[in-house]
N, C-alpha and C. Protein backbone atom coordinates (compact mmCIF):
# COMPACT_ATOMS: atom_id res chain seq x y z
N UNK A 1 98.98 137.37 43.16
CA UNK A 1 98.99 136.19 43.99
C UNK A 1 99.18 136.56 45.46
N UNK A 2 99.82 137.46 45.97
CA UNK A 2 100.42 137.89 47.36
C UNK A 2 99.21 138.34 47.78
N UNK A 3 98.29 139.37 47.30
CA UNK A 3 97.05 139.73 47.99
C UNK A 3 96.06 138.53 48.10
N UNK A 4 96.08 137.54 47.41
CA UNK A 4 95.16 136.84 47.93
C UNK A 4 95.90 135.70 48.87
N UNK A 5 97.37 135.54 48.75
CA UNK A 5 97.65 134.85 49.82
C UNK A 5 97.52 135.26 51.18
N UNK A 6 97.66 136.39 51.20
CA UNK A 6 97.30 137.52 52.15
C UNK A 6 95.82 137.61 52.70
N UNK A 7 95.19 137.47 51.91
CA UNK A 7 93.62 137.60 52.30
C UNK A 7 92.82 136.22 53.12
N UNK A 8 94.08 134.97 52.17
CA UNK A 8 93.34 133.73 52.97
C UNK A 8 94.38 133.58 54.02
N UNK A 9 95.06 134.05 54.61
CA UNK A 9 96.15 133.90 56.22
C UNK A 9 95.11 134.85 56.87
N UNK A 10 94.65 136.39 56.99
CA UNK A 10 93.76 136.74 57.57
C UNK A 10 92.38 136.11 57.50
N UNK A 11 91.73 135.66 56.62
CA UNK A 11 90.51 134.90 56.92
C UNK A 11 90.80 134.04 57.86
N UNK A 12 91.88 132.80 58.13
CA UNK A 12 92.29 132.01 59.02
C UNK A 12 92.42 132.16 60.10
N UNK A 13 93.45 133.20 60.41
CA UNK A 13 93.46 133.93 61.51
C UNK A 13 92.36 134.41 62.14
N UNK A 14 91.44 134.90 61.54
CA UNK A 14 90.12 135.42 61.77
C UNK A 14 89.00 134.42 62.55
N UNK A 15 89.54 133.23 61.77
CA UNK A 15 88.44 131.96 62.51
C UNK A 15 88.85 131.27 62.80
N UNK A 16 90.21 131.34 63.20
CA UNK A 16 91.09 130.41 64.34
C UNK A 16 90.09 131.14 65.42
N UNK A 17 90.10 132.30 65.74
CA UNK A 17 89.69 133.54 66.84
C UNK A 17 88.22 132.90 67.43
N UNK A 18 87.54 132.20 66.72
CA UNK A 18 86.51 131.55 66.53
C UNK A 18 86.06 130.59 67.06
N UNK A 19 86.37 130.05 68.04
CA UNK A 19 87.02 128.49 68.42
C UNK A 19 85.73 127.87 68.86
N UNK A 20 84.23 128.63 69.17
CA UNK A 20 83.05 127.83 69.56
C UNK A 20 82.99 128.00 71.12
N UNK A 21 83.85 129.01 71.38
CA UNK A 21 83.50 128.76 72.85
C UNK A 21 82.50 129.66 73.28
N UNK A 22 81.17 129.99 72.59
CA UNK A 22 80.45 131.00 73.30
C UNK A 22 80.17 130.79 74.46
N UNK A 23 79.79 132.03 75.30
CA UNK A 23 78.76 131.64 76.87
C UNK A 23 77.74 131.43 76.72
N UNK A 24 77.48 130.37 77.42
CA UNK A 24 76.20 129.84 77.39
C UNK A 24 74.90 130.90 77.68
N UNK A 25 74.83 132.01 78.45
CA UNK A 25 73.94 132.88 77.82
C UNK A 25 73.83 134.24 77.05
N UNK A 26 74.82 133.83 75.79
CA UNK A 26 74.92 134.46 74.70
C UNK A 26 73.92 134.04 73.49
N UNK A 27 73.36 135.47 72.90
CA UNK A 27 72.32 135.19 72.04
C UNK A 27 72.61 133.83 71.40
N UNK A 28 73.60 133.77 70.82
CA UNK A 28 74.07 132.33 69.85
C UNK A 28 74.45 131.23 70.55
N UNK A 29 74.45 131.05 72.06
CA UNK A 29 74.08 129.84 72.67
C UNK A 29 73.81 128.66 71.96
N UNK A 30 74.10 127.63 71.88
CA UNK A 30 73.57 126.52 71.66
C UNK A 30 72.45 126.10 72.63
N UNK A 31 71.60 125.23 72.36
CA UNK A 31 70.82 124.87 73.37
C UNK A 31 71.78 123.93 74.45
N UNK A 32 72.94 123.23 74.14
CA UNK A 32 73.77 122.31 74.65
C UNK A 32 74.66 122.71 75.99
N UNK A 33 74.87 124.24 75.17
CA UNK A 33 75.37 125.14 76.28
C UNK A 33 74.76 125.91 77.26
N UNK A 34 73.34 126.20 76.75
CA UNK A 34 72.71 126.61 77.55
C UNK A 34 71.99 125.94 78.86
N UNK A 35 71.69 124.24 78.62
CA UNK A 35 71.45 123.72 79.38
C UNK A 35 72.68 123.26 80.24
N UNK A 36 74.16 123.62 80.22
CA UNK A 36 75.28 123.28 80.90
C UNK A 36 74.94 124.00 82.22
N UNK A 37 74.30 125.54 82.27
CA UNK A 37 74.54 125.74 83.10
C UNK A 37 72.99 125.94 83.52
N UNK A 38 72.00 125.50 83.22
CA UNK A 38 70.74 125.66 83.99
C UNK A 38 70.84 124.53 85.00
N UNK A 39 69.15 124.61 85.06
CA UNK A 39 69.15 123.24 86.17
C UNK A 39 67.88 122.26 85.56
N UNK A 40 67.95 121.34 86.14
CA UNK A 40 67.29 119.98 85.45
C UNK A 40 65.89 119.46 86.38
N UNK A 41 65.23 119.28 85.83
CA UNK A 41 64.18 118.54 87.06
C UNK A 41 64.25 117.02 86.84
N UNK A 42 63.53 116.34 87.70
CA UNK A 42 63.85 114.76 87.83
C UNK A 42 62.99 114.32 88.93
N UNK A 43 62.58 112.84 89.15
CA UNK A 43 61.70 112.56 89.52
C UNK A 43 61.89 110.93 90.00
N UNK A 44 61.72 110.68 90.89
CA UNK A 44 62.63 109.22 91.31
C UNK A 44 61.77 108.92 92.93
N UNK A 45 62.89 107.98 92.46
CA UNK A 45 62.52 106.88 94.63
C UNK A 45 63.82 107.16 95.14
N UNK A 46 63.98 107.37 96.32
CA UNK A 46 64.80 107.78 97.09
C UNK A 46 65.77 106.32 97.86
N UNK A 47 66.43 105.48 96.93
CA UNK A 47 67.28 104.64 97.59
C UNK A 47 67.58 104.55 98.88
N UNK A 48 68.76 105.83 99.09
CA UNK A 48 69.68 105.86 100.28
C UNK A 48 70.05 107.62 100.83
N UNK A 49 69.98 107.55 101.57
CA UNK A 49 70.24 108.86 102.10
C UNK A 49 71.52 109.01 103.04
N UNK A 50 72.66 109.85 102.73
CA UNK A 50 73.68 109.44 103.66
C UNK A 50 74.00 111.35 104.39
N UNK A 51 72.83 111.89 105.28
CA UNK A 51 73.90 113.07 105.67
C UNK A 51 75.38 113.56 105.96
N UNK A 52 75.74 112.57 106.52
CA UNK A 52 76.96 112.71 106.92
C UNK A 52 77.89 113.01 105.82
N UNK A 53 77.87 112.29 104.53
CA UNK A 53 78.20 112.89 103.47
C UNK A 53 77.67 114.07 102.45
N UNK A 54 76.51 114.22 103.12
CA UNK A 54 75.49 115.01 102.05
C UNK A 54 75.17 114.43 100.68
N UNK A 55 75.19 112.84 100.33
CA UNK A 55 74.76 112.40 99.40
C UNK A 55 73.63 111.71 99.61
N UNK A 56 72.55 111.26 98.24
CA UNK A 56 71.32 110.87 98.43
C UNK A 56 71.47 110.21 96.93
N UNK A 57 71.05 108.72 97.21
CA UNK A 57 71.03 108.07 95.56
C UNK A 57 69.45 108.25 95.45
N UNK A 58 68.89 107.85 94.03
CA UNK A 58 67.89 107.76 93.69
C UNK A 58 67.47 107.35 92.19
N UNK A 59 66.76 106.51 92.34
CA UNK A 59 66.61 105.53 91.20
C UNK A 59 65.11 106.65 90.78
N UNK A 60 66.05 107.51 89.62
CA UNK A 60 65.13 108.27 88.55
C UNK A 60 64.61 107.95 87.45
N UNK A 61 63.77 108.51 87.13
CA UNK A 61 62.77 108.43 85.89
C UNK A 61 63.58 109.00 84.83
N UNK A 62 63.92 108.87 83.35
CA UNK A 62 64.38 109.21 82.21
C UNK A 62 64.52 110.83 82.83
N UNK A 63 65.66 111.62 82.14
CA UNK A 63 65.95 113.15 82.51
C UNK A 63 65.72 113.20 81.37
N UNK A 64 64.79 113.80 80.62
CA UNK A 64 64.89 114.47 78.78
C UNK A 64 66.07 115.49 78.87
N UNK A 65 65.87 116.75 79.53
CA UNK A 65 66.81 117.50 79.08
C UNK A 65 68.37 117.58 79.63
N UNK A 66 68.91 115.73 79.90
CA UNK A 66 69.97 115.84 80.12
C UNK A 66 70.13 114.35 78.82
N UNK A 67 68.88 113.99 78.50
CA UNK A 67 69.85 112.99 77.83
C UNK A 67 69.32 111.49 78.43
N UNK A 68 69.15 111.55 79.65
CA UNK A 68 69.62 110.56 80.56
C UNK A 68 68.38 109.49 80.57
N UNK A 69 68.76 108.03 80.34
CA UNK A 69 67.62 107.37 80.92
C UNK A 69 67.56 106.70 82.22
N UNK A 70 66.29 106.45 82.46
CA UNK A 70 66.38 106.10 83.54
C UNK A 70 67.75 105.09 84.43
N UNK A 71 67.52 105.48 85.75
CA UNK A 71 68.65 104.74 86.05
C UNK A 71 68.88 105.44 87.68
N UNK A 72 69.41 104.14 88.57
CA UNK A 72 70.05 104.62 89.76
C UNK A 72 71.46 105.67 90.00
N UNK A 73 71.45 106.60 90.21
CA UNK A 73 72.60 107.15 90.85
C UNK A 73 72.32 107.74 92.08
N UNK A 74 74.00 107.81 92.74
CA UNK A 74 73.70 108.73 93.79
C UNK A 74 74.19 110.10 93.36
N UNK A 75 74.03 111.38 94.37
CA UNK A 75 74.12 112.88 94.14
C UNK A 75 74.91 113.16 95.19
N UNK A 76 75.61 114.36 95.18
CA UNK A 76 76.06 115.44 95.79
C UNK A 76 74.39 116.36 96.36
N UNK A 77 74.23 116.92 97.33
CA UNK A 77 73.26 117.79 97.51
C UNK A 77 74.25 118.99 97.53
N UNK A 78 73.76 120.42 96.85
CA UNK A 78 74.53 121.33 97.23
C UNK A 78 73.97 122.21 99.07
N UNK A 79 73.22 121.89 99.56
CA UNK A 79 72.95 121.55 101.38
C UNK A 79 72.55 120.95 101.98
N UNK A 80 73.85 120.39 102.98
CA UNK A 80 73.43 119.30 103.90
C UNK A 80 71.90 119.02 104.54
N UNK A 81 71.52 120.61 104.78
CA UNK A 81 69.93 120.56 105.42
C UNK A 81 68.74 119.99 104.21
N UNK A 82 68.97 119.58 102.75
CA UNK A 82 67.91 119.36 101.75
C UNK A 82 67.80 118.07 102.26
N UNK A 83 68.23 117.58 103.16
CA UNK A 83 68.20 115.88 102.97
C UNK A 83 67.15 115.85 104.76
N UNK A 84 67.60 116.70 105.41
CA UNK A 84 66.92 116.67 106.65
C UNK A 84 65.70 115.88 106.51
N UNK A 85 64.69 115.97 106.09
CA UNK A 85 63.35 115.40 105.80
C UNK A 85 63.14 114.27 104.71
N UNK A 86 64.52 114.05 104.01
CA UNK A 86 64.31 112.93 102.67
C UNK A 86 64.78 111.67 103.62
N UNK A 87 63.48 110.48 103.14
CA UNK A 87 63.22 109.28 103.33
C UNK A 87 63.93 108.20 102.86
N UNK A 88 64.54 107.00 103.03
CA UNK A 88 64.53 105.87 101.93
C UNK A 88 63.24 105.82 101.58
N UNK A 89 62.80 105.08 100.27
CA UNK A 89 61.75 104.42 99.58
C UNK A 89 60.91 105.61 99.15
N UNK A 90 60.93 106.92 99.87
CA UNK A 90 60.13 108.34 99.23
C UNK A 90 60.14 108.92 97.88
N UNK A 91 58.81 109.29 97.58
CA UNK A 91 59.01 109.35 95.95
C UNK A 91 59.26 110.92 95.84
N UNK A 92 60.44 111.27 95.15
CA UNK A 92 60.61 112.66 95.16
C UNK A 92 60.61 113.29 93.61
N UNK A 93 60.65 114.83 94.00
CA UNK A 93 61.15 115.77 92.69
C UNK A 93 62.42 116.40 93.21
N UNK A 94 62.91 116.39 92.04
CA UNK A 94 64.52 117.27 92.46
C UNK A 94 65.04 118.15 91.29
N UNK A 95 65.61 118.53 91.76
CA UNK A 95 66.58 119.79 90.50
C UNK A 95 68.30 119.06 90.69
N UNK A 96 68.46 119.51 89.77
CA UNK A 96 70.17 119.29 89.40
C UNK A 96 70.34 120.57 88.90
N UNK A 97 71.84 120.93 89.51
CA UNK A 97 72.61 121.76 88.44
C UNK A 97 73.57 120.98 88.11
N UNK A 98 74.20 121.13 86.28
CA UNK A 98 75.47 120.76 86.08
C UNK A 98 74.61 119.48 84.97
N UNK A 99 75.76 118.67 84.21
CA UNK A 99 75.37 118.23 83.19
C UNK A 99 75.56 116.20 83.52
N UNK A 100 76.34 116.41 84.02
CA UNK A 100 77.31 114.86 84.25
C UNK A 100 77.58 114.12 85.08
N UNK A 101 78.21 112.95 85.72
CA UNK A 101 77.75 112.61 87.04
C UNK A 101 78.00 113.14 88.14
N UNK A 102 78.86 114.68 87.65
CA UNK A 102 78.82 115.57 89.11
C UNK A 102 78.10 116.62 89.79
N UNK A 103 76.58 116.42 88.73
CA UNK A 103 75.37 117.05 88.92
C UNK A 103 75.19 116.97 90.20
N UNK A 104 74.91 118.05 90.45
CA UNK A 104 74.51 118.63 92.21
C UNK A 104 72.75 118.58 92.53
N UNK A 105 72.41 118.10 93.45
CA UNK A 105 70.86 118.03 93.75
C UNK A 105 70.68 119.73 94.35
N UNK A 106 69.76 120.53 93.69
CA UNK A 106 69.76 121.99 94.65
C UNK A 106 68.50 122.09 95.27
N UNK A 107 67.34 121.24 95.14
CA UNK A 107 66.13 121.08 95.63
C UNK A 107 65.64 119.82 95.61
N UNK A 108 65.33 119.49 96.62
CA UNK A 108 64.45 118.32 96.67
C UNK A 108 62.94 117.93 97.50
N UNK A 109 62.09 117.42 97.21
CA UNK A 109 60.92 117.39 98.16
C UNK A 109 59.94 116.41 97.80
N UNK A 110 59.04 115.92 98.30
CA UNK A 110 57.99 114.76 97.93
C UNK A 110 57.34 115.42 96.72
N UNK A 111 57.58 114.06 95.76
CA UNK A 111 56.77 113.80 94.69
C UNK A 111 55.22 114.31 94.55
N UNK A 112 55.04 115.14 93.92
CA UNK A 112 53.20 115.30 93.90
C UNK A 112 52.27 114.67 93.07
């Protein structure tokens, strides 16, 4: 009885160790994790543009690989200068990094 009580405290132990936290670009990645840390494309009208904060809302088209349907938000730009040339009412493409509403805009430019 002791060796196998023994055997199932180390199995436990073993996959407590286990906990799911791979890095996201580790072979065994999830796709969930892997898209945590890529970046996203997106495609929208350009609401409001505020430099002074470096934010820019924009009423986007469905994101597939975040999930997301369509819908207005505003962004963080990760540089003040991406907004230099962005319009109200302009139809753009953009990138996000990050998963949630503290997704960062890292490119932006007119819609093609």
């Amino acid at each position: 009885m002791k060796p196998t009580l023994f055997t199932l405290l180390a199995l436990a132990a073993t996959f407590a160790g286990c906990g799911g936290q791979e890095s996201a670009n580790a072979p065994g990645a999830t796709a969930e994790q892997s898209a945590a840390t890529s970046e996203s494309h997106g495609v929208g009208v350009v609401q409001s543009v505020d430099t002074t904060s470096g934010r820019v809302t924009i009423a986007h088209e469905p994101i597939e690989s975040l999930g997301w349907p369509a819908m207005t938000m505003g962004f963080a730009v990760a540089r003040p200068e991406l907004l230099a040339d962005v319009k109200a009412g302009e139809r753009v493409e953009f990138t996000l990094r990050g998963r949630d509403m503290a997704a960062v805009v890292t490119s932006i430019g007119p819609a093609k």
